[in-house]
C-alpha atoms as a PDB file:
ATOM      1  CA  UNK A   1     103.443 160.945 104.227  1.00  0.00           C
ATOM      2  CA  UNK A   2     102.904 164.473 102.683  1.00  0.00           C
ATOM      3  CA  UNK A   3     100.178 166.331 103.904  1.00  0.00           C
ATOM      4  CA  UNK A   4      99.204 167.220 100.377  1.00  0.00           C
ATOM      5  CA  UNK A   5      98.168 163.473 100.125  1.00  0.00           C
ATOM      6  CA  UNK A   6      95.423 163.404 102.831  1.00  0.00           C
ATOM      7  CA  UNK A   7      92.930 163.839 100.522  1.00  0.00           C
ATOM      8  CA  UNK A   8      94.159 160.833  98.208  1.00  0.00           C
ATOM      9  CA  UNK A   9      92.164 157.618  99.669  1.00  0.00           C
ATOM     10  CA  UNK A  10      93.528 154.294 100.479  1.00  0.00           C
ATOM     11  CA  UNK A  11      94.087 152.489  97.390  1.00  0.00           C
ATOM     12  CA  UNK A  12      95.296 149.657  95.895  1.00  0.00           C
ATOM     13  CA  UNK A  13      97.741 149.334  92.946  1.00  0.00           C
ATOM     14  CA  UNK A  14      97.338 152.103  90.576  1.00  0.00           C
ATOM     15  CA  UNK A  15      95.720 151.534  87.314  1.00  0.00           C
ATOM     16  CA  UNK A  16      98.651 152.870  85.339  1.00  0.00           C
ATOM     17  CA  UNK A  17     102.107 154.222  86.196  1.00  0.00           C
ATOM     18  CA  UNK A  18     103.838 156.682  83.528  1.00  0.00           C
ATOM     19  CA  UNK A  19     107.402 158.636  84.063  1.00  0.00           C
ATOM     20  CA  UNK A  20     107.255 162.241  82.586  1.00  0.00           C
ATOM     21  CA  UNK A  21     109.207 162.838  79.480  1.00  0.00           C
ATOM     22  CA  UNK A  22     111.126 165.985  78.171  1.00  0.00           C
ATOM     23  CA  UNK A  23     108.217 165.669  75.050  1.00  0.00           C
ATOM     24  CA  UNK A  24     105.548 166.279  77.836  1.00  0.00           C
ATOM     25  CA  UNK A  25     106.403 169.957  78.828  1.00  0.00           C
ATOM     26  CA  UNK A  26     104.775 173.468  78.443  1.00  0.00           C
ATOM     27  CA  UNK A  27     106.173 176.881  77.334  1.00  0.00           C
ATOM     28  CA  UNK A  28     107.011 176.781  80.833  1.00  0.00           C
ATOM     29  CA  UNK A  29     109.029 173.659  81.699  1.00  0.00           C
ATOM     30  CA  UNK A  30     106.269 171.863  83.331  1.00  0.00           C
ATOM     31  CA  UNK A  31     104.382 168.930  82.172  1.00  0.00           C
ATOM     32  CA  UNK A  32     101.956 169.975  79.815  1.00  0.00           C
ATOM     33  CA  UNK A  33      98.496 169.807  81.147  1.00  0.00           C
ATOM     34  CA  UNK A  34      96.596 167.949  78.149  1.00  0.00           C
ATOM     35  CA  UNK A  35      99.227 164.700  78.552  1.00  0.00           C
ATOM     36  CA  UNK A  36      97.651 164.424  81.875  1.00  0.00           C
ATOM     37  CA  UNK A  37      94.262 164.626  80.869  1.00  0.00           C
ATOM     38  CA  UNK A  38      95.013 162.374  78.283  1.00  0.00           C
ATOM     39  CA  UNK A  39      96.236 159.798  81.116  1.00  0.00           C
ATOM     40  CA  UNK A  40      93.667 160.406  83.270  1.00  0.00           C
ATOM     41  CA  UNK A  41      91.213 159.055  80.381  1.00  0.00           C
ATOM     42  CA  UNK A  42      93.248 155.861  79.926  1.00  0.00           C
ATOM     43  CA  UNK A  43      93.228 155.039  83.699  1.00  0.00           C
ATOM     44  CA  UNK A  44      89.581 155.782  83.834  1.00  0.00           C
ATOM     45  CA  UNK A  45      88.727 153.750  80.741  1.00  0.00           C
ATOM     46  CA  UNK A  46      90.546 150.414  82.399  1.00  0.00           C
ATOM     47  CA  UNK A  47      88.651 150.790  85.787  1.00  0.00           C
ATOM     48  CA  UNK A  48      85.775 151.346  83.571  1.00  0.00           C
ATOM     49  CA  UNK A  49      86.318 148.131  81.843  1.00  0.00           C
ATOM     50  CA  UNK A  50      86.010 145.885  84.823  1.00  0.00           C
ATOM     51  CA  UNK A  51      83.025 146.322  85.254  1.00  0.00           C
ATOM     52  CA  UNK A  52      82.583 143.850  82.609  1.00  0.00           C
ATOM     53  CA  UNK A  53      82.363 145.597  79.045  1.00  0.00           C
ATOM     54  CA  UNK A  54      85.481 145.751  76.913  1.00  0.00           C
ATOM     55  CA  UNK A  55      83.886 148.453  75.029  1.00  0.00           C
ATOM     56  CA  UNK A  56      83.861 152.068  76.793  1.00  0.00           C
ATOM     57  CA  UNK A  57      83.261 155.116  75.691  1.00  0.00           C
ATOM     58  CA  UNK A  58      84.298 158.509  77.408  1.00  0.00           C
ATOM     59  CA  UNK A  59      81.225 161.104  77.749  1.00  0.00           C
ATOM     60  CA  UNK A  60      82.377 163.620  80.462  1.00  0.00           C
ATOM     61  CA  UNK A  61      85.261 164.363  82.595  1.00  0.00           C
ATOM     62  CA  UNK A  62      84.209 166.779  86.054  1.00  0.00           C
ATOM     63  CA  UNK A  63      86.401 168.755  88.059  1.00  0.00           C
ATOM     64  CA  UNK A  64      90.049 168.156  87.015  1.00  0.00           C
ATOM     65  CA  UNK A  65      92.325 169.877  89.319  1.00  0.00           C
ATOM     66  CA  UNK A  66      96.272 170.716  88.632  1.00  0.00           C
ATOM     67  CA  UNK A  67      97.092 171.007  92.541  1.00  0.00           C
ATOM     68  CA  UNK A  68     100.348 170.457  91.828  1.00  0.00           C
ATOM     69  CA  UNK A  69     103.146 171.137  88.847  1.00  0.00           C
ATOM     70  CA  UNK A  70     104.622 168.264  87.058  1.00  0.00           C
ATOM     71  CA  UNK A  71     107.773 167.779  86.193  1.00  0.00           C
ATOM     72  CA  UNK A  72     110.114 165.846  83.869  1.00  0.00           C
ATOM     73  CA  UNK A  73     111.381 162.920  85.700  1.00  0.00           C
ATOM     74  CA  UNK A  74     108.338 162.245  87.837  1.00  0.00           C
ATOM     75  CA  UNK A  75     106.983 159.259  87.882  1.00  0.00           C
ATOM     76  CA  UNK A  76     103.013 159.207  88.139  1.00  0.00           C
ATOM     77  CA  UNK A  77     100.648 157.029  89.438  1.00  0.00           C
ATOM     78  CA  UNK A  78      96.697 157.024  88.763  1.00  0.00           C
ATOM     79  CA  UNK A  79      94.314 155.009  91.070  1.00  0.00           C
ATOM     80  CA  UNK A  80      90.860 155.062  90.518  1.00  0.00           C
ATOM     81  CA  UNK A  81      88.097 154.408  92.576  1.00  0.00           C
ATOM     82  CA  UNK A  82      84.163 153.983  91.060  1.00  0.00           C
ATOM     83  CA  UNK A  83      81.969 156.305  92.979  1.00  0.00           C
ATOM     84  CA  UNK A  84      78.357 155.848  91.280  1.00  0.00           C
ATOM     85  CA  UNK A  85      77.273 153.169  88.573  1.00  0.00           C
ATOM     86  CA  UNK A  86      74.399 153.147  86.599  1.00  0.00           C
ATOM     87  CA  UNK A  87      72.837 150.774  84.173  1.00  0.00           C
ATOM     88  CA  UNK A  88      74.531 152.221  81.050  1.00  0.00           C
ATOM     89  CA  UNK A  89      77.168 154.147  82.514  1.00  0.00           C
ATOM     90  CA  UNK A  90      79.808 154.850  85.667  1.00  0.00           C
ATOM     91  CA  UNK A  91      81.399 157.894  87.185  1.00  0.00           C
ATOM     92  CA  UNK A  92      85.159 156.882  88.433  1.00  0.00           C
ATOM     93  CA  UNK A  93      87.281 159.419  90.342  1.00  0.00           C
ATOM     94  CA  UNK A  94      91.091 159.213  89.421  1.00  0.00           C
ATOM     95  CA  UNK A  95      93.746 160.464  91.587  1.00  0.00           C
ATOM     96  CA  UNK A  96      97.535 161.234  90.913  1.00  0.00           C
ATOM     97  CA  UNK A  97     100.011 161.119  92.864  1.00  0.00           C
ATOM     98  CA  UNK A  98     103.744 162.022  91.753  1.00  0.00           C
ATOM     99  CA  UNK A  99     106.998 160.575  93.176  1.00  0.00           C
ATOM    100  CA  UNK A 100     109.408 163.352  92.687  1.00  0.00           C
ATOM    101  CA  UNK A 101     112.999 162.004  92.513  1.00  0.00           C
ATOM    102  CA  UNK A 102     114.791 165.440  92.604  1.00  0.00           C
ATOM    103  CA  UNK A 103     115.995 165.933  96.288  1.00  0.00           C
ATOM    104  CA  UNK A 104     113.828 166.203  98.075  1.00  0.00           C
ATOM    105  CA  UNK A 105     112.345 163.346  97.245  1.00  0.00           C
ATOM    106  CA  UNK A 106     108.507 162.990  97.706  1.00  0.00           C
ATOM    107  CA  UNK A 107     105.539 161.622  96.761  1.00  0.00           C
ATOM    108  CA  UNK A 108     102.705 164.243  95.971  1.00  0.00           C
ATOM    109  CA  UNK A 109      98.809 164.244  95.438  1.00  0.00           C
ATOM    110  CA  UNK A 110      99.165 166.820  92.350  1.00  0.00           C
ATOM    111  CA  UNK A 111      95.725 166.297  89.901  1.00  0.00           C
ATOM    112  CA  UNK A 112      92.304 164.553  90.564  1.00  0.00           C
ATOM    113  CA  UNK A 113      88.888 164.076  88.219  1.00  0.00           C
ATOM    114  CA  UNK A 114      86.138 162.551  87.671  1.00  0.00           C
ATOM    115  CA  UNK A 115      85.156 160.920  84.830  1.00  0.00           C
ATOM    116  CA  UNK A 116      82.260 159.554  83.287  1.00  0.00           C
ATOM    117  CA  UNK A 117      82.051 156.520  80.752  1.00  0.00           C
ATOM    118  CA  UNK A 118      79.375 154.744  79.057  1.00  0.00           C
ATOM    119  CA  UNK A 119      79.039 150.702  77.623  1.00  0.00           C
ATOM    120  CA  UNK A 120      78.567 150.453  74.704  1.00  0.00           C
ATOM    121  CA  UNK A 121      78.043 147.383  71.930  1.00  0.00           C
ATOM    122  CA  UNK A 122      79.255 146.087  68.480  1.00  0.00           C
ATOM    123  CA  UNK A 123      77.064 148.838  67.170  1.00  0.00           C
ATOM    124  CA  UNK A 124      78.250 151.786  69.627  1.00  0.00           C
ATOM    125  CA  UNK A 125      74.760 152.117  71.005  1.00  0.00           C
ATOM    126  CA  UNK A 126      74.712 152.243  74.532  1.00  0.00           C
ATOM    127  CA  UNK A 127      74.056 148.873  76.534  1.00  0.00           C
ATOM    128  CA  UNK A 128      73.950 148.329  79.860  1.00  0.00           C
ATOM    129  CA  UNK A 129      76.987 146.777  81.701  1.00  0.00           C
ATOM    130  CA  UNK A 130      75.448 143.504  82.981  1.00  0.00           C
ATOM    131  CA  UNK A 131      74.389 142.975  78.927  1.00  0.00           C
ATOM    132  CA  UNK A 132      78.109 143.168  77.653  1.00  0.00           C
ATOM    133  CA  UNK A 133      79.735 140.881  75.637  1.00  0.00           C
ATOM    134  CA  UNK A 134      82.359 138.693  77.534  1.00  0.00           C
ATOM    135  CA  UNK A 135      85.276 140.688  77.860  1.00  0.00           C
ATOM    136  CA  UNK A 136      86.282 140.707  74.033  1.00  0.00           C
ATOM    137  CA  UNK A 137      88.506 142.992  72.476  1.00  0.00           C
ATOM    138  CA  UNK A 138      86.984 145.746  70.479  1.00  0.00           C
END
């Protein structure tokens, strides 16, 4: 294990895998820091959804951290873990970890967040997660 991962918890599977692309990069050959925001949001949006409501909306994301480049070729995973609900909404921390296959190959904790999501309803009005609808797609 690398000893940047000691900070990454136990986890399960992740909620979303994704290889880096050549369209992903920077000006400076490195994976382009939005596309992993914009990951971070999807991963954090399914854990989100089991609590129950298909419907979620994104409201804040908290202390993103690039620990680590990215690079073309890497294969990412995200695994979440909830760390405060409320009625309406939930906070959900999302770590990623990348399995470099260039020699050597490693697997490294390189970006964490936390995000924050809200229920919502047929109207987009906040509701609270034990009201939801059963699981139907928005």
């Amino acid at each position: 294990m690398n000893p940047s991962t000691k900070e990454t918890p136990k986890r399960r599977d992740p909620a979303i895998r994704v290889m880096m692309m050549p369209r992903d990069t920077n000006a400076h050959g490195t994976i382009f820091g939005g596309v992993i925001l914009s990951y971070l949001d999807q991963a954090g949006a399914l854990e989100a959804r089991k609590l129950g409501c298909s419907r979620v909306v994104t409201v804040a994301m908290d202390r993103v951290e690039f620990k680590q480049p990215v690079y073309v070729g890497d294969l990412l995973s995200f695994y979440c873990e909830v760390i405060q609900k409320g009625r309406t909404s939930v906070r959900i921390r999302v770590y990623v970890d990348a399995e470099r296959f260039e020699p050597p190959c490693q697997t490294e904790h390189v970006t964490s967040a936390e995000l924050v999501y809200v229920a919502i309803d047929d109207q987009r009005k906040p509701t609270p997660f034990d009201e939801c609808s059963v699981r139907e797609n928005p």
